[in-house]
PDB file of N, CA and C in Angstrom:
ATOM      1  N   UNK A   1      52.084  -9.455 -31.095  1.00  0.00           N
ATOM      2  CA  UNK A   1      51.035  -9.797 -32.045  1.00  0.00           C
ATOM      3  C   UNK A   1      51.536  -9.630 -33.467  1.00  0.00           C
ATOM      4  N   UNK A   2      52.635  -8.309 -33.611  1.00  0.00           N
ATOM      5  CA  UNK A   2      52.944  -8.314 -35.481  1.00  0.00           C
ATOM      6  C   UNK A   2      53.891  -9.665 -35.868  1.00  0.00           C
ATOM      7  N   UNK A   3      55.013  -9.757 -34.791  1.00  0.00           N
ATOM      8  CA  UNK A   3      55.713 -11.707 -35.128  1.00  0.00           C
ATOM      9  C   UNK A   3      54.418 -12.309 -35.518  1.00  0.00           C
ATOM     10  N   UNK A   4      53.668 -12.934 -34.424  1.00  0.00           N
ATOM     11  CA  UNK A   4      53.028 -13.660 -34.903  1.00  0.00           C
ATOM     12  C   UNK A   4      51.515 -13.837 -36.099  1.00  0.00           C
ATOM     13  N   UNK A   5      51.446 -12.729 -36.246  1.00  0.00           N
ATOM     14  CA  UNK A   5      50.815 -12.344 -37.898  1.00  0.00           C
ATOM     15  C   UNK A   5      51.405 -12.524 -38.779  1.00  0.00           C
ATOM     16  N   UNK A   6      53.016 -11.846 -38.321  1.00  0.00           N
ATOM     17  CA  UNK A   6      53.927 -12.242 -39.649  1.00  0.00           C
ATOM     18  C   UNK A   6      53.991 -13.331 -39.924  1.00  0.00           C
ATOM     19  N   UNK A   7      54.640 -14.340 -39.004  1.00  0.00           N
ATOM     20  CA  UNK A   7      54.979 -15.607 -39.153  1.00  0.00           C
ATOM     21  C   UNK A   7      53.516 -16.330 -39.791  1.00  0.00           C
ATOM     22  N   UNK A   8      52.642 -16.511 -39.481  1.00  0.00           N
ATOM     23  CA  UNK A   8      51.681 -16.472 -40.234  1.00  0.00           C
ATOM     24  C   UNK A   8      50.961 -16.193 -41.589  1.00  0.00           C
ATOM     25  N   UNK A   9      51.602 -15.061 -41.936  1.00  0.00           N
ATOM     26  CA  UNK A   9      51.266 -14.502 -42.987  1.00  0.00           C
ATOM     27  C   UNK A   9      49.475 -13.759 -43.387  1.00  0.00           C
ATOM     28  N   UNK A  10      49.386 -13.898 -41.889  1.00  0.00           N
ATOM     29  CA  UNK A  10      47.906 -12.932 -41.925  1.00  0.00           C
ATOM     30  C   UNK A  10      47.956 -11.779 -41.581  1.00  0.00           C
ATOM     31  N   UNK A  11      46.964 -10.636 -42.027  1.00  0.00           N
ATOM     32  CA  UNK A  11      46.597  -9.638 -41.841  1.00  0.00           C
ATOM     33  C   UNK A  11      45.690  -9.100 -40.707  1.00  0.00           C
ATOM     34  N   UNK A  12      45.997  -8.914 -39.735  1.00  0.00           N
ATOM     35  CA  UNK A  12      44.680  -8.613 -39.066  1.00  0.00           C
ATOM     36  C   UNK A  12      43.503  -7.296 -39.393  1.00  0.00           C
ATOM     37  N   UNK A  13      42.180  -8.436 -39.164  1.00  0.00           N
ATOM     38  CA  UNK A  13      41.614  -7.327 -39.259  1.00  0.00           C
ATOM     39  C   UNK A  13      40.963  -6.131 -38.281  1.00  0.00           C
ATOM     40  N   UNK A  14      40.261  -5.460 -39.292  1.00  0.00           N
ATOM     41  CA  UNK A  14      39.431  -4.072 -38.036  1.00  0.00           C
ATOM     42  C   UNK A  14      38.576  -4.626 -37.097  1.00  0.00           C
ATOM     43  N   UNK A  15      38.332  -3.642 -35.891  1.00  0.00           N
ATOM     44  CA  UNK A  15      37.045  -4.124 -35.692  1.00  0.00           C
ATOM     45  C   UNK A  15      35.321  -3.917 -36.169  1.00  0.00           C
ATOM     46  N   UNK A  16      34.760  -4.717 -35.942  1.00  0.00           N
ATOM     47  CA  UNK A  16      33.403  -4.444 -36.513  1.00  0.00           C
ATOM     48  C   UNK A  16      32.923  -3.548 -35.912  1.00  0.00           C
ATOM     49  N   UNK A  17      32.325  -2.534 -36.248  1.00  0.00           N
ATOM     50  CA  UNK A  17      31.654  -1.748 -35.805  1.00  0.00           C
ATOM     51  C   UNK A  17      30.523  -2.267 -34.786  1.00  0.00           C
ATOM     52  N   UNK A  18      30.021  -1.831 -33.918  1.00  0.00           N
ATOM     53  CA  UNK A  18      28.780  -2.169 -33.164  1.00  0.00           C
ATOM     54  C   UNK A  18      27.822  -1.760 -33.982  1.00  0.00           C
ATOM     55  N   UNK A  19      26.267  -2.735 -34.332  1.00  0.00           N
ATOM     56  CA  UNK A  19      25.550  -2.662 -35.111  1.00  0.00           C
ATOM     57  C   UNK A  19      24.434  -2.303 -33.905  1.00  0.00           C
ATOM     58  N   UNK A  20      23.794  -0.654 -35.165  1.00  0.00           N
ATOM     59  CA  UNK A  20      22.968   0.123 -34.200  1.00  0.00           C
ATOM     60  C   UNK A  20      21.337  -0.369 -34.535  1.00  0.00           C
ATOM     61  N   UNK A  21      20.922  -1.037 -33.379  1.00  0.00           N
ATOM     62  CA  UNK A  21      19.679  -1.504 -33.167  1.00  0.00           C
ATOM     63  C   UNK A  21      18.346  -0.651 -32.726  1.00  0.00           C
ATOM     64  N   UNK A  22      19.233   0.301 -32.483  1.00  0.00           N
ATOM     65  CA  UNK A  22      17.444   1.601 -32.115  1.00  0.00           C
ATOM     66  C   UNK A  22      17.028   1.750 -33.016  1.00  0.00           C
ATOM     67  N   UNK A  23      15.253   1.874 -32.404  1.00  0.00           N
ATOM     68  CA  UNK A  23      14.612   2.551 -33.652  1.00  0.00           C
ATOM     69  C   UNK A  23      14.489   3.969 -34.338  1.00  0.00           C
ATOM     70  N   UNK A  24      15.026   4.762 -33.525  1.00  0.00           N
ATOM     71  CA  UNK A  24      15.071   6.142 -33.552  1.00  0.00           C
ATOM     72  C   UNK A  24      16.189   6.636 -33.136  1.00  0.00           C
ATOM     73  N   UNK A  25      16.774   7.806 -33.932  1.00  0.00           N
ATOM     74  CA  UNK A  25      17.795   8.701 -33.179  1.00  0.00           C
ATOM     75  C   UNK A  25      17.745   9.480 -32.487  1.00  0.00           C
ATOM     76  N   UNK A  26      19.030   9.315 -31.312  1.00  0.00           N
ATOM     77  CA  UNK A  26      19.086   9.845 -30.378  1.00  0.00           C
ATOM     78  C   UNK A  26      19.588  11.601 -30.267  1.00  0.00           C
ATOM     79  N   UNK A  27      19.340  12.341 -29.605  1.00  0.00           N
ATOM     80  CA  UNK A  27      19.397  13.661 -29.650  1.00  0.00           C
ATOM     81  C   UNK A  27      19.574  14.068 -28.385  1.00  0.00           C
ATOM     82  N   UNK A  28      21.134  14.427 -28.149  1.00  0.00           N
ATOM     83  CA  UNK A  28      21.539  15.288 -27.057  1.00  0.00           C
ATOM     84  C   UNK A  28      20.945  15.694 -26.345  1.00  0.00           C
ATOM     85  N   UNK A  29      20.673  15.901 -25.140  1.00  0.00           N
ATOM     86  CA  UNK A  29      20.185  17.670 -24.054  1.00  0.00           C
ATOM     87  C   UNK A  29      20.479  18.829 -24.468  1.00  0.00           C
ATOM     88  N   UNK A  30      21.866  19.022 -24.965  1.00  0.00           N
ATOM     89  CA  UNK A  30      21.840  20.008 -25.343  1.00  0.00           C
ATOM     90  C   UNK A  30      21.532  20.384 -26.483  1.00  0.00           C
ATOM     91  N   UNK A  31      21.246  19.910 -27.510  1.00  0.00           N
ATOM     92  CA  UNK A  31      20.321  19.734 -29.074  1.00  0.00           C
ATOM     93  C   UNK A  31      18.453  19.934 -28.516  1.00  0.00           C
ATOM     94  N   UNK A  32      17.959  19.669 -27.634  1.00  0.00           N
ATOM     95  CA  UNK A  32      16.765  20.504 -27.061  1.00  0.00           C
ATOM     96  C   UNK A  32      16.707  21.065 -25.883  1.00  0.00           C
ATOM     97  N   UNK A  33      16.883  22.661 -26.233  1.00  0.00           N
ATOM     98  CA  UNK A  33      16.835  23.334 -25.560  1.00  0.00           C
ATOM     99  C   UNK A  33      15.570  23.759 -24.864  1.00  0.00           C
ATOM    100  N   UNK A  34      14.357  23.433 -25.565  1.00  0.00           N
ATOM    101  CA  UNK A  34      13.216  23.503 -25.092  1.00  0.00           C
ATOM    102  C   UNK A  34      12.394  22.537 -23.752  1.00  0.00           C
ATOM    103  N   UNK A  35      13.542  21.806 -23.722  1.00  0.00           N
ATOM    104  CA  UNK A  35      13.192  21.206 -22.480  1.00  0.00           C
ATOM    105  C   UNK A  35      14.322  21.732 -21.038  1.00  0.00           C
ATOM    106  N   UNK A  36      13.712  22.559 -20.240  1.00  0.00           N
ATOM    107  CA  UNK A  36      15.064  22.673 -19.443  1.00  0.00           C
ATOM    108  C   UNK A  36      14.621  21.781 -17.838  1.00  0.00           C
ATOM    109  N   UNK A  37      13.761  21.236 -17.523  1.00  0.00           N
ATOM    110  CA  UNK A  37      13.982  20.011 -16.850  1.00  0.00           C
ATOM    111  C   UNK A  37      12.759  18.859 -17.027  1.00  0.00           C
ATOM    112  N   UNK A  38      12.776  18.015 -16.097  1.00  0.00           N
ATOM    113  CA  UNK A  38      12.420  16.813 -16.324  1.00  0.00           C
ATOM    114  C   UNK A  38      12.093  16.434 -15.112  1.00  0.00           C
ATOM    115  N   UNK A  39      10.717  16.044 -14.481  1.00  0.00           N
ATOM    116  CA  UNK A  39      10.353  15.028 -13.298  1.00  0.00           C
ATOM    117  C   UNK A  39       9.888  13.861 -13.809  1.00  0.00           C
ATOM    118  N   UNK A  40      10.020  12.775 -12.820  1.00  0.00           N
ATOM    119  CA  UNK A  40       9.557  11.476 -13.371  1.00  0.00           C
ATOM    120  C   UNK A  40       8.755  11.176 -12.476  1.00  0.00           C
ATOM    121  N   UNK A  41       7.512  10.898 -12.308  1.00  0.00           N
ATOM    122  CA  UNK A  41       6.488  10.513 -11.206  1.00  0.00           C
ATOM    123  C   UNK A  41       5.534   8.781 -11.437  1.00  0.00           C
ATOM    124  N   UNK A  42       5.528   8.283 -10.317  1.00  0.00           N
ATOM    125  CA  UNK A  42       5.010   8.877  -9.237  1.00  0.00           C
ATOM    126  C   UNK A  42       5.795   9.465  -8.351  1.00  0.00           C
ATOM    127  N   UNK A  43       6.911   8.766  -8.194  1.00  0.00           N
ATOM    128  CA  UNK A  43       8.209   8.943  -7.130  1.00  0.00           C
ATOM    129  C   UNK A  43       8.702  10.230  -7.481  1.00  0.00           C
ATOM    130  N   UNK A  44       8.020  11.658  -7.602  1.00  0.00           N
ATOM    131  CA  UNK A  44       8.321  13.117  -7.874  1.00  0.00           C
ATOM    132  C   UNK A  44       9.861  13.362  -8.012  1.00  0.00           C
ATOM    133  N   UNK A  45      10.262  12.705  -8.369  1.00  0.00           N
ATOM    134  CA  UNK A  45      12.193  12.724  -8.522  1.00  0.00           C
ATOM    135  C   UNK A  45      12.274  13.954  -9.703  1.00  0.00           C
ATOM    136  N   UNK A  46      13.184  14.847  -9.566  1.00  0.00           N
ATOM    137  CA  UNK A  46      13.735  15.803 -10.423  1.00  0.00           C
ATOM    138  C   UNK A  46      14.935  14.900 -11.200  1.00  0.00           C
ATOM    139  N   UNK A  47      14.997  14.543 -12.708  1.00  0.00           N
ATOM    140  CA  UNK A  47      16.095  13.805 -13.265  1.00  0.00           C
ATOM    141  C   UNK A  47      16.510  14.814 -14.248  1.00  0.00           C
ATOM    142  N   UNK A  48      17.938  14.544 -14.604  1.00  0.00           N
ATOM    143  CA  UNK A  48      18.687  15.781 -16.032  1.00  0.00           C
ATOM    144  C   UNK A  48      18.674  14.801 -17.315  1.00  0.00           C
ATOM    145  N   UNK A  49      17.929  15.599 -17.838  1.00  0.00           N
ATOM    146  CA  UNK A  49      17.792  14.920 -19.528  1.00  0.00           C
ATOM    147  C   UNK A  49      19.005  14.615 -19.847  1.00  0.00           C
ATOM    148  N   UNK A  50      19.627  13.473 -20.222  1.00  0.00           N
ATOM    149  CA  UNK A  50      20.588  12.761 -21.600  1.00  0.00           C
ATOM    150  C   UNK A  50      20.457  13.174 -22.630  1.00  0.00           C
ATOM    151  N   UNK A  51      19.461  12.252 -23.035  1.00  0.00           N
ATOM    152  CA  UNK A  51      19.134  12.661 -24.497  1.00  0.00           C
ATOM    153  C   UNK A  51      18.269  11.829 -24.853  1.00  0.00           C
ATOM    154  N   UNK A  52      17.592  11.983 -26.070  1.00  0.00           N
ATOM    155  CA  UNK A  52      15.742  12.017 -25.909  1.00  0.00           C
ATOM    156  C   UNK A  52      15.531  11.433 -27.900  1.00  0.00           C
ATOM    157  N   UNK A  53      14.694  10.786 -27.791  1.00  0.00           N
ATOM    158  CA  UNK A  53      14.202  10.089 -29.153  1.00  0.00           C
ATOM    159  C   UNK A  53      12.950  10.237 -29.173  1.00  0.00           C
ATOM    160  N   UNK A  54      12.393   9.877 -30.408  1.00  0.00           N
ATOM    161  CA  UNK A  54      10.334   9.529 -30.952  1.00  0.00           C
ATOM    162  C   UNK A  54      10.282   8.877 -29.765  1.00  0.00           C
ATOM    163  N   UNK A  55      11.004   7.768 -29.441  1.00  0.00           N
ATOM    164  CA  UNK A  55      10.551   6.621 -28.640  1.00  0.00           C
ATOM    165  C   UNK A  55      10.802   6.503 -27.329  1.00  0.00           C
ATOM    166  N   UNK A  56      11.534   7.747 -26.892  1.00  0.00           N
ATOM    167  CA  UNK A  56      11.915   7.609 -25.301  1.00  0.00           C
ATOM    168  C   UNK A  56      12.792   8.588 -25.275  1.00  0.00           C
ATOM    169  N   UNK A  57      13.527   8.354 -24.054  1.00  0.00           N
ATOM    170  CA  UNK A  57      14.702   9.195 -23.515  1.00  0.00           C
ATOM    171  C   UNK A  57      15.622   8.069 -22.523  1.00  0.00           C
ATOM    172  N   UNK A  58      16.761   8.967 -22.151  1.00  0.00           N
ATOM    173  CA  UNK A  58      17.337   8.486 -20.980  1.00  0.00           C
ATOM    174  C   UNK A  58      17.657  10.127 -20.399  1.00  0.00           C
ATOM    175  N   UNK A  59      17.790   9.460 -18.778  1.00  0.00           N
ATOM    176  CA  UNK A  59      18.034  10.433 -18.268  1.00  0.00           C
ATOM    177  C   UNK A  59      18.449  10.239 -16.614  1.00  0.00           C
ATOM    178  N   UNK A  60      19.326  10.823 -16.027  1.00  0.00           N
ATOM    179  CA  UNK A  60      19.805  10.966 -14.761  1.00  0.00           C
ATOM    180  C   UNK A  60      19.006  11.207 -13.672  1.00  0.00           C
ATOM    181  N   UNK A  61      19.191  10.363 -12.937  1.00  0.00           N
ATOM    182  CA  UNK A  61      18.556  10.968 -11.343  1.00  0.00           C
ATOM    183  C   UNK A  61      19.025  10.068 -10.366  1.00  0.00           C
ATOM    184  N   UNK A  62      18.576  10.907  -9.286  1.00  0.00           N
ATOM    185  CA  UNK A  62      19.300  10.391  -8.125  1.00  0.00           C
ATOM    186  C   UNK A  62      18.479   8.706  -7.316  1.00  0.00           C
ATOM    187  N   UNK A  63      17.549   8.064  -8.130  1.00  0.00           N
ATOM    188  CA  UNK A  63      17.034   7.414  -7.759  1.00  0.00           C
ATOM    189  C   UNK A  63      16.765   6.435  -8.494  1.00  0.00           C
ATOM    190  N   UNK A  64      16.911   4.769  -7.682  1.00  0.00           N
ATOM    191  CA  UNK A  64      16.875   3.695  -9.159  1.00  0.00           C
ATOM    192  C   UNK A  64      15.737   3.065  -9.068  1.00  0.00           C
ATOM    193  N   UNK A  65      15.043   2.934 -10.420  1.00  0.00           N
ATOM    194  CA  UNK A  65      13.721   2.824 -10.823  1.00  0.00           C
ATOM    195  C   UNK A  65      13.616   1.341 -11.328  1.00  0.00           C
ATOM    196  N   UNK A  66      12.138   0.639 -10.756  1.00  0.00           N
ATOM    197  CA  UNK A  66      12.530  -0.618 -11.337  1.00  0.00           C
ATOM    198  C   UNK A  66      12.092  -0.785 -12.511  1.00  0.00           C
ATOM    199  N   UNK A  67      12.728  -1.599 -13.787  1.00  0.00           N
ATOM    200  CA  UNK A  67      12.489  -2.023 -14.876  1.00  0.00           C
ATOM    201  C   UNK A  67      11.147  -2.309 -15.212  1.00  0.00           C
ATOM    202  N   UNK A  68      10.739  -1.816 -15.840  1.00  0.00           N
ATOM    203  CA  UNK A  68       9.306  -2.312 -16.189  1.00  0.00           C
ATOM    204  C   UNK A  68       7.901  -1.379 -15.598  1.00  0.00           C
ATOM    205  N   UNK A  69       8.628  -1.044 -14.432  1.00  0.00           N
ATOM    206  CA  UNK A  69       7.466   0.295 -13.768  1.00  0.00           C
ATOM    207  C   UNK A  69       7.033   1.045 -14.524  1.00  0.00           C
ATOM    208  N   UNK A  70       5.866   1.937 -14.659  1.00  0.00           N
ATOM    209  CA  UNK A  70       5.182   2.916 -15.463  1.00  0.00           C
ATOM    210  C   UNK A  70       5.729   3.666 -14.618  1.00  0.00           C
ATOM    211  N   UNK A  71       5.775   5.047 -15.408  1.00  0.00           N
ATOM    212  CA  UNK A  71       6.076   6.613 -15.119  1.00  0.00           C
ATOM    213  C   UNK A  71       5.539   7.347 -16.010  1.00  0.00           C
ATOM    214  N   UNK A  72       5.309   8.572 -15.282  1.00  0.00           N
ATOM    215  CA  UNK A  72       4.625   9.778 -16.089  1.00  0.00           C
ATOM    216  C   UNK A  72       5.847  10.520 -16.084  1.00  0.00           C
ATOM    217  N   UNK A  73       6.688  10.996 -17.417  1.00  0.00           N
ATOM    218  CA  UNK A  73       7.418  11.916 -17.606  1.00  0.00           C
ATOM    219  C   UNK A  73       6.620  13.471 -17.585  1.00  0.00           C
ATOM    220  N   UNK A  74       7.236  14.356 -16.792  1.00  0.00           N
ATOM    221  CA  UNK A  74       6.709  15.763 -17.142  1.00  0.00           C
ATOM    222  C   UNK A  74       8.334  16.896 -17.501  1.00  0.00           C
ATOM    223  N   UNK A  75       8.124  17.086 -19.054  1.00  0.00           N
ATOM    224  CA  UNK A  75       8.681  17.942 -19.320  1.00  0.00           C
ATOM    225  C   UNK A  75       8.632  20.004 -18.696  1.00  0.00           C
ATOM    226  N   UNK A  76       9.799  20.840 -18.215  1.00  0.00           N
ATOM    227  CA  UNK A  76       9.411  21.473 -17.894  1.00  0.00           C
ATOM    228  C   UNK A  76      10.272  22.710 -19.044  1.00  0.00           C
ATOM    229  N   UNK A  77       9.575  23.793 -19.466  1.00  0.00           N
ATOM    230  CA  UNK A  77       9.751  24.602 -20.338  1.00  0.00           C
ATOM    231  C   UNK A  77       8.531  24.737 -21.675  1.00  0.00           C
ATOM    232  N   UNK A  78       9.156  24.853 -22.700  1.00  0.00           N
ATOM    233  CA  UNK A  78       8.327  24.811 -24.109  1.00  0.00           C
ATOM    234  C   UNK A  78       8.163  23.340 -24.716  1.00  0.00           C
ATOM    235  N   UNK A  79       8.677  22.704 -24.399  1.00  0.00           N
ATOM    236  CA  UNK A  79       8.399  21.173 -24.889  1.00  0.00           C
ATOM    237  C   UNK A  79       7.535  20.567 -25.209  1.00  0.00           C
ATOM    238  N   UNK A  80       7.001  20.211 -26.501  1.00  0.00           N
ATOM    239  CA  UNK A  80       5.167  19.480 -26.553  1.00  0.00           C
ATOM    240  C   UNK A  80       5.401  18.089 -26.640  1.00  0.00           C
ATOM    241  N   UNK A  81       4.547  17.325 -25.909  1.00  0.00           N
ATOM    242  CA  UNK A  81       3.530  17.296 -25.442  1.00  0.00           C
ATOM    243  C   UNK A  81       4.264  17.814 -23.724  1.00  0.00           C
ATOM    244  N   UNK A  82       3.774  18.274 -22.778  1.00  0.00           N
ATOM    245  CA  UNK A  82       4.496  18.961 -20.977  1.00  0.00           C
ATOM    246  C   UNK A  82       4.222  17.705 -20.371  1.00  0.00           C
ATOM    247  N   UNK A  83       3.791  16.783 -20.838  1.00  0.00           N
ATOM    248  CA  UNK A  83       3.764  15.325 -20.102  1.00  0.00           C
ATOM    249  C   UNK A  83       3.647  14.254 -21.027  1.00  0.00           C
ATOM    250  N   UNK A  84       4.140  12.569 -21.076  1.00  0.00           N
ATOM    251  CA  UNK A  84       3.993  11.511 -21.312  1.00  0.00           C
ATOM    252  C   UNK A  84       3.914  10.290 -20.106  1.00  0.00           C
ATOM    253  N   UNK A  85       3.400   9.163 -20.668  1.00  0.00           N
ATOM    254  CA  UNK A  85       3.470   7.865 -19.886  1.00  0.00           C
ATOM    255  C   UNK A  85       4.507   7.414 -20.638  1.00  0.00           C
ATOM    256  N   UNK A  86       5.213   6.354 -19.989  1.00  0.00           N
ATOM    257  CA  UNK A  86       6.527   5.585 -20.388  1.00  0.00           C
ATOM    258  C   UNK A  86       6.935   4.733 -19.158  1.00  0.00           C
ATOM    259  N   UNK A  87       7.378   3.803 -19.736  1.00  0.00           N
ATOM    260  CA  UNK A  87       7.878   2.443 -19.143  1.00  0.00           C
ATOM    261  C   UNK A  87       9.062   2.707 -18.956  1.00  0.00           C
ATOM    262  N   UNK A  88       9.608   2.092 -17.730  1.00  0.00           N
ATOM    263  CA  UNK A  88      11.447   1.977 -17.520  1.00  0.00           C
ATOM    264  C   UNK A  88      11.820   0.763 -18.356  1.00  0.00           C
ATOM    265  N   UNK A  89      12.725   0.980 -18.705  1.00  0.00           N
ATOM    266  CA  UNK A  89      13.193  -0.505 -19.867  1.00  0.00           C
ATOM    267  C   UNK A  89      14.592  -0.609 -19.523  1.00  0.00           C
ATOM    268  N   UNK A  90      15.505   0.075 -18.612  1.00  0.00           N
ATOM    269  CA  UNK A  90      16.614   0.342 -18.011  1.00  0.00           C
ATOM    270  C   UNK A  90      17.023   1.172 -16.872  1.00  0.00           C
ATOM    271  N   UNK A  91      17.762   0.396 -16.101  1.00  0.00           N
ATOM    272  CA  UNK A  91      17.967   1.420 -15.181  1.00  0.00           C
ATOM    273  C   UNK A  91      19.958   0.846 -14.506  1.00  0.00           C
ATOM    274  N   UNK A  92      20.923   1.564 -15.026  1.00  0.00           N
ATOM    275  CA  UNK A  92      21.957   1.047 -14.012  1.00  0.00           C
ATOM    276  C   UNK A  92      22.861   2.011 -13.769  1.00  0.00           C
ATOM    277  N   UNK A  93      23.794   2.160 -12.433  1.00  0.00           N
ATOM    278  CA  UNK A  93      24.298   2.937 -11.904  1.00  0.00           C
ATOM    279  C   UNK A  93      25.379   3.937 -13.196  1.00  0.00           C
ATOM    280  N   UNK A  94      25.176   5.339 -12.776  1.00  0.00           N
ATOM    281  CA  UNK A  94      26.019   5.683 -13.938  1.00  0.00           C
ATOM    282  C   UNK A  94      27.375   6.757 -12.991  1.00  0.00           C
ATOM    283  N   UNK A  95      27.018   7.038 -12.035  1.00  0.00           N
ATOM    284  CA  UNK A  95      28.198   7.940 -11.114  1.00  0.00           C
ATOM    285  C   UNK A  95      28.064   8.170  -9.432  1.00  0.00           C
ATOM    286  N   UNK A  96      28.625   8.408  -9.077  1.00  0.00           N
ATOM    287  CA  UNK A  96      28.418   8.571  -7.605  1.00  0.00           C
ATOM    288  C   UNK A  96      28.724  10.281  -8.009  1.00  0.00           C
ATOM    289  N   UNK A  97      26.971  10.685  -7.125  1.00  0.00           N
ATOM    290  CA  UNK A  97      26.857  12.281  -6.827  1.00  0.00           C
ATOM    291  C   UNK A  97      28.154  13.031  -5.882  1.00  0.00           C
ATOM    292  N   UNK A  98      28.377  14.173  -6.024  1.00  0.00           N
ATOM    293  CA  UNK A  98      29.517  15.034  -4.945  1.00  0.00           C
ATOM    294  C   UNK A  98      29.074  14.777  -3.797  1.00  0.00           C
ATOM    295  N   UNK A  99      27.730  14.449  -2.952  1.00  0.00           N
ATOM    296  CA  UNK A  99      27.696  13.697  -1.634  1.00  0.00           C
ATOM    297  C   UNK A  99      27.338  12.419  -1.782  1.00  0.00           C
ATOM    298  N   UNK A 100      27.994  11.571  -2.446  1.00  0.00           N
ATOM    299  CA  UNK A 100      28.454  10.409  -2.229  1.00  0.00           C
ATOM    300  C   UNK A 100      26.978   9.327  -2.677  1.00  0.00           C
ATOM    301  N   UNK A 101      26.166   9.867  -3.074  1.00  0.00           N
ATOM    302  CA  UNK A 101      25.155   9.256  -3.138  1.00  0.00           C
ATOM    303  C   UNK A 101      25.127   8.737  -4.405  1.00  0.00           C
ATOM    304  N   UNK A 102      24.418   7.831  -5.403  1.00  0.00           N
ATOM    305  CA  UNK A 102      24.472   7.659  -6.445  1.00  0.00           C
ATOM    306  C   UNK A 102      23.577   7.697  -7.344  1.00  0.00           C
ATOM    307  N   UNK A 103      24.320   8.479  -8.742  1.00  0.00           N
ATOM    308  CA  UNK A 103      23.349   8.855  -9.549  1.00  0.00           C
ATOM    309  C   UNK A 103      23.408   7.482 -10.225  1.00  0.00           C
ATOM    310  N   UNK A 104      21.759   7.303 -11.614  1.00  0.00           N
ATOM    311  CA  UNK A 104      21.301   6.261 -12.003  1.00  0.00           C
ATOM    312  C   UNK A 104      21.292   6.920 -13.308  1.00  0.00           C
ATOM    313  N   UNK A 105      21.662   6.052 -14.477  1.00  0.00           N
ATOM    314  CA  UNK A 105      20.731   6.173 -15.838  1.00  0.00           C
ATOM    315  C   UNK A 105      19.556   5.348 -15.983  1.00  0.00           C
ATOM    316  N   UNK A 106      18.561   6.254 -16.685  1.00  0.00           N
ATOM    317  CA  UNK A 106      17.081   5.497 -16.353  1.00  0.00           C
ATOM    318  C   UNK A 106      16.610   5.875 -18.433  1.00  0.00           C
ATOM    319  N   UNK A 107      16.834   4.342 -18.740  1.00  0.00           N
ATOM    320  CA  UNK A 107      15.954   4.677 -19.601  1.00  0.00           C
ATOM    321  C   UNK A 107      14.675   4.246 -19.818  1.00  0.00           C
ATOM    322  N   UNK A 108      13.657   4.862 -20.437  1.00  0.00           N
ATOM    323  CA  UNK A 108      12.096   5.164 -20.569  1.00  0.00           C
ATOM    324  C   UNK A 108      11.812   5.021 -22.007  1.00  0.00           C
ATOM    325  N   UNK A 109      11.126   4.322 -22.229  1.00  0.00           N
ATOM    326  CA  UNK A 109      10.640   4.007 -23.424  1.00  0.00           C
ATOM    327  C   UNK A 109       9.128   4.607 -23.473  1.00  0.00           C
ATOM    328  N   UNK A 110       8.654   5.654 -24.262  1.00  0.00           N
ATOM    329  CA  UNK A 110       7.538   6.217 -24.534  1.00  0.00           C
ATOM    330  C   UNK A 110       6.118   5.086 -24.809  1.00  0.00           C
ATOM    331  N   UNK A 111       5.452   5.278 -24.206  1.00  0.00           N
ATOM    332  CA  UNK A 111       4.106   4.372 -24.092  1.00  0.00           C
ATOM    333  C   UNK A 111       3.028   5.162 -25.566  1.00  0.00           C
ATOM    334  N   UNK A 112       2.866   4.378 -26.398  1.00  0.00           N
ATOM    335  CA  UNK A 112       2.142   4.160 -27.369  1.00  0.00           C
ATOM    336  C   UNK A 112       0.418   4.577 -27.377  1.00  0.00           C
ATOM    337  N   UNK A 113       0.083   5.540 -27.437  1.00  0.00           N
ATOM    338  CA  UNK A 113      -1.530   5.904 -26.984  1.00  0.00           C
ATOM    339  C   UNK A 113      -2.191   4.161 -28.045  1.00  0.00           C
ATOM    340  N   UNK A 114      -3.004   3.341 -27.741  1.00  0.00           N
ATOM    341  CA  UNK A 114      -3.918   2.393 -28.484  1.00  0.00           C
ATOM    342  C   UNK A 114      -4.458   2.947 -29.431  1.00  0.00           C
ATOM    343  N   UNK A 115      -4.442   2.328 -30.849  1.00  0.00           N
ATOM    344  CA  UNK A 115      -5.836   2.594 -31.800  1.00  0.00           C
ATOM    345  C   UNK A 115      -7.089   2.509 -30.852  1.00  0.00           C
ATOM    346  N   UNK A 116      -7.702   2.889 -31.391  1.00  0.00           N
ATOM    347  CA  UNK A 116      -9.306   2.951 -31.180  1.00  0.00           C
ATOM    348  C   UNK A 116     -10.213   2.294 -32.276  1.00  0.00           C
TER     349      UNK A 116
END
């Protein structure tokens, strides 16, 4: 690739950065400590927090959720609010568990209470 830049007489350039489209920043598991687990129901699945925004979270579990389904998140520890509603807006394979089974990233987008 440097021959043929040279011979050319171009410079290559950087790459562009990936342009960040969330609306909110994201915040580690381990940056809230006040949450130390997480069920997602109806399907009572125990999942491990990622990391968590105003507008949602993602988070691990052993089970893949379909896109668009409602869920009731229940936070477990000091965490306010100890429950939300939220939509799946993602869900794709992220590791195969130590018995072979496979874990999922599931992200959840926080459901909006309506004006009144």
């Amino acid at each position: 690739m440097e021959i043929a830049s040279a011979a050319l007489n171009v410079e290559p350039t950087p790459p562009t950065p990936p342009v960040e489209l969330r609306s909110a920043p994201r915040f580690a598991a381990a940056l809230v400590p006040s949450i130390t687990g997480l069920r997602l129901s109806p399907h009572g699945i125990d999942a491990k927090l990622v990391n968590i925004s105003a507008t949602g979270l993602l988070a691990e579990c052993g089970m893949r959720l379909k896109v668009g389904s409602a869920v009731a998140l229940s936070f477990e520890g000091t965490f306010t609010p100890a429950s939300t509603a939220a939509r799946v807006v993602r869900c794709a394979v992220a590791s195969m568990s130590s018995n072979g089974g496979l874990l999922y990233h599931v992200g959840v987008h926080r459901e909006q209470p309506r004006p009144r």
